[in-house]
C-alpha atoms as a PDB file:
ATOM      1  CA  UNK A   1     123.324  90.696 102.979  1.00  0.00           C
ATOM      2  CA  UNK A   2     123.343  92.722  99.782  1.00  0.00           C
ATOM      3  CA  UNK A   3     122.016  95.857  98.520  1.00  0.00           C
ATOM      4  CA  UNK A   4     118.172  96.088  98.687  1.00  0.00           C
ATOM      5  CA  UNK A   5     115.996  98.295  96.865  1.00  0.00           C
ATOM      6  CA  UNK A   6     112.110  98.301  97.315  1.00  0.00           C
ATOM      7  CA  UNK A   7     109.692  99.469  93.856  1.00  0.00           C
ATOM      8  CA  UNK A   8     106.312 100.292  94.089  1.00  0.00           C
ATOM      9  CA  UNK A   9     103.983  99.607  91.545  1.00  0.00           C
ATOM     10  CA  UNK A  10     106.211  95.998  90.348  1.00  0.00           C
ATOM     11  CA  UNK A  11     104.101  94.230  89.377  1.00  0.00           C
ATOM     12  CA  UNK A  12     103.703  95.933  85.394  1.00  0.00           C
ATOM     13  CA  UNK A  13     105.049  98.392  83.196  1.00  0.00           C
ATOM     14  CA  UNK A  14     107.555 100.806  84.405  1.00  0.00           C
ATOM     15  CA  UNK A  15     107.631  99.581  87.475  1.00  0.00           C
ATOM     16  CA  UNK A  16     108.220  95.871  86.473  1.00  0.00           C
ATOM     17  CA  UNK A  17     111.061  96.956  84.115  1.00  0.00           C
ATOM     18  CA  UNK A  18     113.044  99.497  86.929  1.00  0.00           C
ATOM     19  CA  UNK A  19     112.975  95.926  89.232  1.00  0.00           C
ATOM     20  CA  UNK A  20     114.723  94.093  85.958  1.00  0.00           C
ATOM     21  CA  UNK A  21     117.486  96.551  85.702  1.00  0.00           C
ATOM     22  CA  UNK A  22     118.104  96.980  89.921  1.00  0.00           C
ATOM     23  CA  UNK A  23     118.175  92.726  89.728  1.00  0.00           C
ATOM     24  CA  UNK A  24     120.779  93.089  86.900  1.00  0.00           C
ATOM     25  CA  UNK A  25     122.831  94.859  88.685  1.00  0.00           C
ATOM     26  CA  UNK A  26     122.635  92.575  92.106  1.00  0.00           C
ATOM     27  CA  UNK A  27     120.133  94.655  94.104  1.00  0.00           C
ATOM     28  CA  UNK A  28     117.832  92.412  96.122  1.00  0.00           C
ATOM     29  CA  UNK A  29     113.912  93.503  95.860  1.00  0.00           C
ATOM     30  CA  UNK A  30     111.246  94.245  97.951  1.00  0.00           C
ATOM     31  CA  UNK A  31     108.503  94.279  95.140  1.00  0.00           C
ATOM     32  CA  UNK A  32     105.410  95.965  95.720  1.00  0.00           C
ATOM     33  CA  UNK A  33     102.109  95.714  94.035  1.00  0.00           C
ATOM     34  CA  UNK A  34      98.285  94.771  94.142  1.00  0.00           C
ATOM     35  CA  UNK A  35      98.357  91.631  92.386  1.00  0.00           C
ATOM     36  CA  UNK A  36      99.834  88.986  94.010  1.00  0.00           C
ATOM     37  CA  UNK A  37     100.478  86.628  91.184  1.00  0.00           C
ATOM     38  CA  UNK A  38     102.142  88.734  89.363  1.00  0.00           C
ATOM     39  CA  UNK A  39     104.327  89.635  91.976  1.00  0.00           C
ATOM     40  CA  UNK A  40     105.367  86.091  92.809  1.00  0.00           C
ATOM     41  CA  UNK A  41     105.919  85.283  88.938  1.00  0.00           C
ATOM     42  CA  UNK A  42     108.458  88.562  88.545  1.00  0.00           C
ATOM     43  CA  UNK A  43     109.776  87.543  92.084  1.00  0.00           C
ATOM     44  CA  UNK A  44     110.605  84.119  90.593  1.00  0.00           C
ATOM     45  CA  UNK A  45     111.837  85.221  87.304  1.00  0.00           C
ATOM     46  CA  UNK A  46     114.350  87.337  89.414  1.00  0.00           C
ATOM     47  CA  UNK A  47     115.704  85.015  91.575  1.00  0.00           C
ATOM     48  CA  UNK A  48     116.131  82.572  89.013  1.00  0.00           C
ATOM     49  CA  UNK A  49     117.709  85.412  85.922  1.00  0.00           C
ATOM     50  CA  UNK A  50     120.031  86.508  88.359  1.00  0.00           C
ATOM     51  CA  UNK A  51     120.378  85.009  91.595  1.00  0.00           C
ATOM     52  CA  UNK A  52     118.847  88.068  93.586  1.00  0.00           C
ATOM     53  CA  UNK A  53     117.056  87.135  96.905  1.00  0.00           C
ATOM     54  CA  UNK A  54     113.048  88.616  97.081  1.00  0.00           C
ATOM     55  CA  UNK A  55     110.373  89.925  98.985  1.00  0.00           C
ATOM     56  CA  UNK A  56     107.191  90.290  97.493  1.00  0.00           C
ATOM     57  CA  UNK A  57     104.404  92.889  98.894  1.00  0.00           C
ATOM     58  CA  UNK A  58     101.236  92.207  97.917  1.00  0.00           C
ATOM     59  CA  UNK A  59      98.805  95.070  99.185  1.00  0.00           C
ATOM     60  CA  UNK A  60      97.535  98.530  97.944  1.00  0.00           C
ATOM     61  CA  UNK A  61      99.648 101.486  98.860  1.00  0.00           C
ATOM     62  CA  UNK A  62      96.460 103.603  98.875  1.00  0.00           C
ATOM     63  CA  UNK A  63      94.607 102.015 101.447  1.00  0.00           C
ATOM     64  CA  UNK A  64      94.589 103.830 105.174  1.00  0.00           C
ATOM     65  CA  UNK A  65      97.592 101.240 106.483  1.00  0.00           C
ATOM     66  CA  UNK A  66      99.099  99.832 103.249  1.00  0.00           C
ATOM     67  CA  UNK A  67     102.438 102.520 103.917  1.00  0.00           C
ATOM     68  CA  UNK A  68     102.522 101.165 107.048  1.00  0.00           C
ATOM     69  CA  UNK A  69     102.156  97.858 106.421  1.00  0.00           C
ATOM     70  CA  UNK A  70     104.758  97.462 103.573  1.00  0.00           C
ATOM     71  CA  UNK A  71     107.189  99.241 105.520  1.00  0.00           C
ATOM     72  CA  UNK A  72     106.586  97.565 108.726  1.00  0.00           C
ATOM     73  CA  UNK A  73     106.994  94.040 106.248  1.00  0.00           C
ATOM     74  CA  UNK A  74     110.626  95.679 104.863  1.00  0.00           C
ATOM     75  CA  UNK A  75     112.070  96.032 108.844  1.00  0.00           C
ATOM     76  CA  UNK A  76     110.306  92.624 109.866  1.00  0.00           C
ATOM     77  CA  UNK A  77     112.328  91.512 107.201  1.00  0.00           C
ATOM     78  CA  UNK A  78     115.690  92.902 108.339  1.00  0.00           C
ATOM     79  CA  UNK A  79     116.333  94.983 104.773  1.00  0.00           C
ATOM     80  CA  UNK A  80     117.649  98.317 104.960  1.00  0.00           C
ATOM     81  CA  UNK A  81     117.255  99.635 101.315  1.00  0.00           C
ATOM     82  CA  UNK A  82     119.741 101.392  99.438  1.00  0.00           C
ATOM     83  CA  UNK A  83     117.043 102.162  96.570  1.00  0.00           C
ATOM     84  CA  UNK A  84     113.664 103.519  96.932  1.00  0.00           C
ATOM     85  CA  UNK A  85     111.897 103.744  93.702  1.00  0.00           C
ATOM     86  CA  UNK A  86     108.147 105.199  94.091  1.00  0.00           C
ATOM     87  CA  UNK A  87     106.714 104.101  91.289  1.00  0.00           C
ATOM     88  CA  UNK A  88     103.161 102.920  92.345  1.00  0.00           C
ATOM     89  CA  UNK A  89     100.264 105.540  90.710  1.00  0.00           C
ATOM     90  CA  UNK A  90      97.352 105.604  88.426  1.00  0.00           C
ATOM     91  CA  UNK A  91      95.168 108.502  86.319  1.00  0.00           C
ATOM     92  CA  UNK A  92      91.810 108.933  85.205  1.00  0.00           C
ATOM     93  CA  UNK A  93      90.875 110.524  81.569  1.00  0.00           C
ATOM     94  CA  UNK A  94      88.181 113.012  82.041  1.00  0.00           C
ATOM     95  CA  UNK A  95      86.773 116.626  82.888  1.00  0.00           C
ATOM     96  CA  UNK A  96      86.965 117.194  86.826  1.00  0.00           C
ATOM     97  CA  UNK A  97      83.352 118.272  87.338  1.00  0.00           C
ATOM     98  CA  UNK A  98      82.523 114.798  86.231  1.00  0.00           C
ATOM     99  CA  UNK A  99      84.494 112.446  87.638  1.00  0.00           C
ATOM    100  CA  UNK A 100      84.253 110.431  90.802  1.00  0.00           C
ATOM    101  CA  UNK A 101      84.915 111.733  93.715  1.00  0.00           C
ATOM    102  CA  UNK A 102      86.284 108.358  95.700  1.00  0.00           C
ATOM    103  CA  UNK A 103      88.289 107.750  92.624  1.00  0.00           C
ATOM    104  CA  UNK A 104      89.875 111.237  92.161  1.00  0.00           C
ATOM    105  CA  UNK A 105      90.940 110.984  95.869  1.00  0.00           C
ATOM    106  CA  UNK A 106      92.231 107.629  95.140  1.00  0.00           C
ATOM    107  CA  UNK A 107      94.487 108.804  92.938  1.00  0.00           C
ATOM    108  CA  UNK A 108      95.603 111.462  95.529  1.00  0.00           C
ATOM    109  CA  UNK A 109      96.291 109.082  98.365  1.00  0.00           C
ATOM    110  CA  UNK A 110      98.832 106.651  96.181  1.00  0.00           C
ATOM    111  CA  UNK A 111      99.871 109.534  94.025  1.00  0.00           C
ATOM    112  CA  UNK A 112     100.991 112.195  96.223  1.00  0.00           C
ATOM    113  CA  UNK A 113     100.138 110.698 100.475  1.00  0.00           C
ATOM    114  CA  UNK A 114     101.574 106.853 100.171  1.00  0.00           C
ATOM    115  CA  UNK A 115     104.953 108.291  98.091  1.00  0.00           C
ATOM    116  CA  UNK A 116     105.406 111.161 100.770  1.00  0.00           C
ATOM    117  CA  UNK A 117     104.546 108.661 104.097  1.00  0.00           C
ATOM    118  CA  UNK A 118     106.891 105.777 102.441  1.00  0.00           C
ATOM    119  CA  UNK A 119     109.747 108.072 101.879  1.00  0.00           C
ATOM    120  CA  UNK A 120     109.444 109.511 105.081  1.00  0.00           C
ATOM    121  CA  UNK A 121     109.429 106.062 106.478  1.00  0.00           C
ATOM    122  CA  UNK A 122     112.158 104.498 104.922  1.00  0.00           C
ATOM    123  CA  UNK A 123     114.308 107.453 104.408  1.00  0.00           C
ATOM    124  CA  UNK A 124     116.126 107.259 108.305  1.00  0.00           C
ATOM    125  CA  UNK A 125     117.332 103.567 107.228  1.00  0.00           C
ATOM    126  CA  UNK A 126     119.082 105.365 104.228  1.00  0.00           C
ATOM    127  CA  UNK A 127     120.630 108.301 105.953  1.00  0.00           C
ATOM    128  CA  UNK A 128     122.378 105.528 108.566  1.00  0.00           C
ATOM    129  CA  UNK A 129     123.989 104.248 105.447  1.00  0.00           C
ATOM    130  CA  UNK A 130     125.388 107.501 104.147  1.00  0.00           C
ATOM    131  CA  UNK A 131     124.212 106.401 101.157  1.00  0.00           C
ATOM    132  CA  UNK A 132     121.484 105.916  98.665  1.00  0.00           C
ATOM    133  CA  UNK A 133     119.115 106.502  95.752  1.00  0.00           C
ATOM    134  CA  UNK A 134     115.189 107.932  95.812  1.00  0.00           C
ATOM    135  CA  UNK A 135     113.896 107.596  92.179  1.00  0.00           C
ATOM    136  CA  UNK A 136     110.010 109.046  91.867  1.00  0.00           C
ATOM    137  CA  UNK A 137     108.495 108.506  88.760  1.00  0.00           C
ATOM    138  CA  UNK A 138     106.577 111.107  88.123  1.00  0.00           C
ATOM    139  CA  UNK A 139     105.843 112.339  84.335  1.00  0.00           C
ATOM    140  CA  UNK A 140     105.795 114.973  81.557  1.00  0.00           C
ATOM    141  CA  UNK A 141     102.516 115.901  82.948  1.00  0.00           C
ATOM    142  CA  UNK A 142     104.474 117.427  85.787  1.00  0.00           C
ATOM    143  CA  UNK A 143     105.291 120.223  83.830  1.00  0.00           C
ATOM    144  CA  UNK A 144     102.008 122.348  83.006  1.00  0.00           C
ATOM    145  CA  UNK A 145      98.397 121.655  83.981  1.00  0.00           C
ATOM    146  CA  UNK A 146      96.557 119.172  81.893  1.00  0.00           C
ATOM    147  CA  UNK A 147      92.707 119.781  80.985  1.00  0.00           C
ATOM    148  CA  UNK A 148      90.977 116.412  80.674  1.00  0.00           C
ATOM    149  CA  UNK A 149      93.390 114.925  83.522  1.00  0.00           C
ATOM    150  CA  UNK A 150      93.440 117.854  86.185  1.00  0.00           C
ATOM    151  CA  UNK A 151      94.685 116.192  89.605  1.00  0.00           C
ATOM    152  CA  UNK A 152      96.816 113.421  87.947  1.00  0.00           C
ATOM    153  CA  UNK A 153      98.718 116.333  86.183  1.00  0.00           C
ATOM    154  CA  UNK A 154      98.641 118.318  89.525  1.00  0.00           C
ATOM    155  CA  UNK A 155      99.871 115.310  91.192  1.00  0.00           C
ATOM    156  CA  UNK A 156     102.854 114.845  89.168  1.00  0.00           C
ATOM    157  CA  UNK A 157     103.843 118.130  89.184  1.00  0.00           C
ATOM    158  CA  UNK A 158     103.916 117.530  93.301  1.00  0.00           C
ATOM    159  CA  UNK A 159     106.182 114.578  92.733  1.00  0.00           C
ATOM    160  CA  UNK A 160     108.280 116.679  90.774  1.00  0.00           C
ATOM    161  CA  UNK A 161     108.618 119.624  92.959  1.00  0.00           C
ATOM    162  CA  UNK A 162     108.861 117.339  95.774  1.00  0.00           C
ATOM    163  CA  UNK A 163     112.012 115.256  94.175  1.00  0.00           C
ATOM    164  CA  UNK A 164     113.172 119.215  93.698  1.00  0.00           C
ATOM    165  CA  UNK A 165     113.367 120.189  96.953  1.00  0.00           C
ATOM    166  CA  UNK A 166     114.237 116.811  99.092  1.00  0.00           C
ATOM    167  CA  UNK A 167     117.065 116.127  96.256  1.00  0.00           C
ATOM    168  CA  UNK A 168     118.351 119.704  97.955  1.00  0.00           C
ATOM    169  CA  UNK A 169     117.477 119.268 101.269  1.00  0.00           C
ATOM    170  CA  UNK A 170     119.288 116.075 101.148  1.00  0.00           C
ATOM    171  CA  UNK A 171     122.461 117.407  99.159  1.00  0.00           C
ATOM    172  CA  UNK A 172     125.891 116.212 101.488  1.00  0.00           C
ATOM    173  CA  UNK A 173     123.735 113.351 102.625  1.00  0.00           C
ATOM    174  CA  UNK A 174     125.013 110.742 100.502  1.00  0.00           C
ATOM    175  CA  UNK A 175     120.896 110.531  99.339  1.00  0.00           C
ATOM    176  CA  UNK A 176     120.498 111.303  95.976  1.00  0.00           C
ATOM    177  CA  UNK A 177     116.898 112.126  94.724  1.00  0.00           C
ATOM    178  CA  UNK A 178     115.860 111.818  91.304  1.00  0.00           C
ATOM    179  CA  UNK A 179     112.687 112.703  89.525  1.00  0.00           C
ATOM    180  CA  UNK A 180     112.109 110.206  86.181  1.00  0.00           C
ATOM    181  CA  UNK A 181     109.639 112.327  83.576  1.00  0.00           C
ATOM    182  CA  UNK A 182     108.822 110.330  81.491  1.00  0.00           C
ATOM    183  CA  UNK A 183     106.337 111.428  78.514  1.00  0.00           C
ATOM    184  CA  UNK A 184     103.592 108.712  77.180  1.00  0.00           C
ATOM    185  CA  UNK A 185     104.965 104.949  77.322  1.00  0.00           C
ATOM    186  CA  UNK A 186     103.365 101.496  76.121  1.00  0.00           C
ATOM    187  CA  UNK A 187     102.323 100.254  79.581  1.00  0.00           C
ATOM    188  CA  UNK A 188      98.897 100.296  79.223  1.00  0.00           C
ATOM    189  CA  UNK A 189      98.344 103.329  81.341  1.00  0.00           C
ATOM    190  CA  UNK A 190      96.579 104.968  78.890  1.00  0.00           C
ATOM    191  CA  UNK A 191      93.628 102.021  78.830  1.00  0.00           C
ATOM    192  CA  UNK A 192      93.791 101.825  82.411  1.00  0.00           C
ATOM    193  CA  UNK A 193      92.767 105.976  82.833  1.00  0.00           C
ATOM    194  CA  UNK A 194      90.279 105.230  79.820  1.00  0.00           C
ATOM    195  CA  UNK A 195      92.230 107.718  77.894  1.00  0.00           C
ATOM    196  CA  UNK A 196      92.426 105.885  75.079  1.00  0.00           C
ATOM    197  CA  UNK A 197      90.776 108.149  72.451  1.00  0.00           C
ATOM    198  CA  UNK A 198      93.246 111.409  73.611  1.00  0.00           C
ATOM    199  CA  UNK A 199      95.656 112.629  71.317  1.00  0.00           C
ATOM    200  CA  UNK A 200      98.037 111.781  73.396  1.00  0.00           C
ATOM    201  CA  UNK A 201      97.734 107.949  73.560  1.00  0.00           C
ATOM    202  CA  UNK A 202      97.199 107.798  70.299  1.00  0.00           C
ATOM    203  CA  UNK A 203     100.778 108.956  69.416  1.00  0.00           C
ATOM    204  CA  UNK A 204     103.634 106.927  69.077  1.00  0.00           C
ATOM    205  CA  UNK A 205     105.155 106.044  72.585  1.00  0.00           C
ATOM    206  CA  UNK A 206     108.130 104.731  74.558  1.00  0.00           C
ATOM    207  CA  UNK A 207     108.703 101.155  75.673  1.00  0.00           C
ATOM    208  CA  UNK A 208     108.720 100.956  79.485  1.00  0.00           C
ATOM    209  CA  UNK A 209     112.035  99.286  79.313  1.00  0.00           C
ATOM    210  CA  UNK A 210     113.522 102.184  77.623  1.00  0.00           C
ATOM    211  CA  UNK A 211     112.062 104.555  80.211  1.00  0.00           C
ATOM    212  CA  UNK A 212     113.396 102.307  82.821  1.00  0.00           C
ATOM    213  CA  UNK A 213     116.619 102.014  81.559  1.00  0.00           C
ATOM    214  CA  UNK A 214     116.950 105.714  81.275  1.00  0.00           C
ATOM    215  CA  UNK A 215     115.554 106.508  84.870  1.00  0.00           C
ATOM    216  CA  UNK A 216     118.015 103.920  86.561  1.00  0.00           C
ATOM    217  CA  UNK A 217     120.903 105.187  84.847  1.00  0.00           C
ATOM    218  CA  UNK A 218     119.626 108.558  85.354  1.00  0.00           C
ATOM    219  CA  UNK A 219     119.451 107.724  89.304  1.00  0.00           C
ATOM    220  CA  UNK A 220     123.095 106.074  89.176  1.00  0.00           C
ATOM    221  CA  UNK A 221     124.280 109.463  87.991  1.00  0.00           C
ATOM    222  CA  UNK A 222     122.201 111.395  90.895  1.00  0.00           C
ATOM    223  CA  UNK A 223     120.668 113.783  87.852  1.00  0.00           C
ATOM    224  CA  UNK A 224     117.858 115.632  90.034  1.00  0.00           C
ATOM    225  CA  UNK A 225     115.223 115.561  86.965  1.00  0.00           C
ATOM    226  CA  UNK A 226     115.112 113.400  84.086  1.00  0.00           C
ATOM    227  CA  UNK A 227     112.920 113.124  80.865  1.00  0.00           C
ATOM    228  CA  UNK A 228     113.336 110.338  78.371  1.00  0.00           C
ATOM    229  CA  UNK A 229     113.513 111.125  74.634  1.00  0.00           C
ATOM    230  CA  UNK A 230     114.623 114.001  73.232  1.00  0.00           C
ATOM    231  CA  UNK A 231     111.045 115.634  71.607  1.00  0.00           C
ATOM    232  CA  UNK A 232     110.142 115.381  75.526  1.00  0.00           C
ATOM    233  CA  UNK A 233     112.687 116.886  76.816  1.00  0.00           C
ATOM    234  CA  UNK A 234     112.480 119.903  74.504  1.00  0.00           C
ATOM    235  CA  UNK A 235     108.762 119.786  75.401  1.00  0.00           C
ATOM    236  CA  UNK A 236     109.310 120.419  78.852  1.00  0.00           C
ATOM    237  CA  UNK A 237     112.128 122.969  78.528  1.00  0.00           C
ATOM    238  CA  UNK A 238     110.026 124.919  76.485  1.00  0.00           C
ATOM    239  CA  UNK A 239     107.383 125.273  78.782  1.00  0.00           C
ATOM    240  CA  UNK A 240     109.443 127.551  80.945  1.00  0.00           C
ATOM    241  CA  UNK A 241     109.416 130.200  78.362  1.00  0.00           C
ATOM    242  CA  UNK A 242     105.749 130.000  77.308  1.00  0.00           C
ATOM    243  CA  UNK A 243     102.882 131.988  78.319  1.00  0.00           C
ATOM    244  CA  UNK A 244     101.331 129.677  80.765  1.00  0.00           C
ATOM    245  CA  UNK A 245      97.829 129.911  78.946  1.00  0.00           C
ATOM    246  CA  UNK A 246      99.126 129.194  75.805  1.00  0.00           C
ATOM    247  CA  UNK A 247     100.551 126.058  77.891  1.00  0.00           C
ATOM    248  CA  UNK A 248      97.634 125.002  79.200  1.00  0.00           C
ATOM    249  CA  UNK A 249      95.648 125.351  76.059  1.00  0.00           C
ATOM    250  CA  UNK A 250      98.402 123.002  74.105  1.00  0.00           C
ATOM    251  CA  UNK A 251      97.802 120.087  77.058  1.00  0.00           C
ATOM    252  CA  UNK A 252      94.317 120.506  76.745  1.00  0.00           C
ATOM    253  CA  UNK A 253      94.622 120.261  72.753  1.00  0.00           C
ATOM    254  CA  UNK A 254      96.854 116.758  73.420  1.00  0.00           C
ATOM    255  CA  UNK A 255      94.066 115.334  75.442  1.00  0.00           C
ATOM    256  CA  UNK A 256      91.399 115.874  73.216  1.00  0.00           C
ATOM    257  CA  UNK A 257      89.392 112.821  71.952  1.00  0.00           C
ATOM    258  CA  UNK A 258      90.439 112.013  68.559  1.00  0.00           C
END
């Protein structure tokens, strides 16, 4: 049996094109996502591109056992991934006081609990390899608060810190943990969070291919943090020498309606 790596959040976006680059270079896929017919169309386009053997998911990561159940479908199933990619996540555009609470913890559970419980879970097959790759996307967003988006930037800004310290923890391990940052990217996240009249998504963005290319080559070369694009990454280095008001203030000006 070959290599296997499992991605969250397959069926679109990102997501979709991080499980095109693993299957391009041989990794078998669990693929994990709501919809099921999307699943089993990239599932099919992937076995038949490039030969690579499948195992589609369908279920929602946020829900009380869907952790469980995926990872109780990847041992059933006799794979003992080499890749973890959490990509699986979702915003909302809006001020906190007004925005739903079921949704807002939503976004919590798949954000920050489902990536933490599925790493956890999967991580021990890994470690009896001596061998491996954890890539979290998590975002620019991770980098300074964001008014108009308040817990999804706080909830990258976990994954980031999280990526951090496990990418230490794990150092000797043969586990390699990288953080992908990527800055605003045509996947239709932006319609999706109902963000569409920020500044932000109205700028010119990324292709998720791009992105996806960079974050798996990014993850071959065990880099601990990476950001896409070079007006992003200056972004983000410069927030470590700005007052964090004046930070805050600039995020809050980028998510403006416009």
């Amino acid at each position: 049996m070959g290599k296997w790596a499992v991605v969250t959040g397959a069926s679109g976006g990102i997501g979709l094109e991080i499980a095109r680059e693993l299957a391009e270079r041989g990794y078998a896929l669990v693929l994990s996502a709501r919809g099921a017919d999307k699943l089993d169309a990239l599932a099919e386009e992937l076995q038949r591109r490039w030969g690579v053997s499948c195992l589609a998911v369908a279920l929602d990561l946020g829900a009380p056992d869907g952790v469980e159940t995926l990872a109780r479908r990847i041992a059933e199933a006799g794979v003992e991934p080499a890749v973890l990619v959490n990509n699986a996540g979702f915003g909302v555009y809006g001020g906190f006081a007004k925005a739903d609470i079921a949704q807002t913890q939503g976004m919590i559970d798949l954000n920050i609990s489902a990536l933490t419980r599925l790493t956890a879970l999967l991580l021990p097959a890994m470690l009896r390899q001596g061998q491996g790759h954890i890539l979290n996307v998590a975002s620019t967003a991770a980098f300074q608060p964001g008014p108009g988006m308040a817990v999804y930037f706080a909830s990258k800004a976990y994954v980031l810190s999280f990526s951090e310290a496990m990418g230490a923890e794990l150092r000797g391990s043969g586990i390699r943990v990288t953080a992908l940052c990527p800055g605003a990217t045509q996947t239709g996240f932006g319609a999706r969070a109902q963000g569409e009249r920020s500044a932000l998504f109205n700028s010119r963005m990324a292709t998720a291919r791009d992105v996806a290319r960079y974050g798996v080559r990014a993850m071959e070369r065990g880099q601990r943090v990476a950001v896409p694009g070079l007006f992003n990454r200056v972004m983000a280095a410069s927030v470590r020498f700005t007052p964090r008001p004046v930070v805050t203030a600039l995020a809050g000006w980028m998510m403006r309606e416009v």
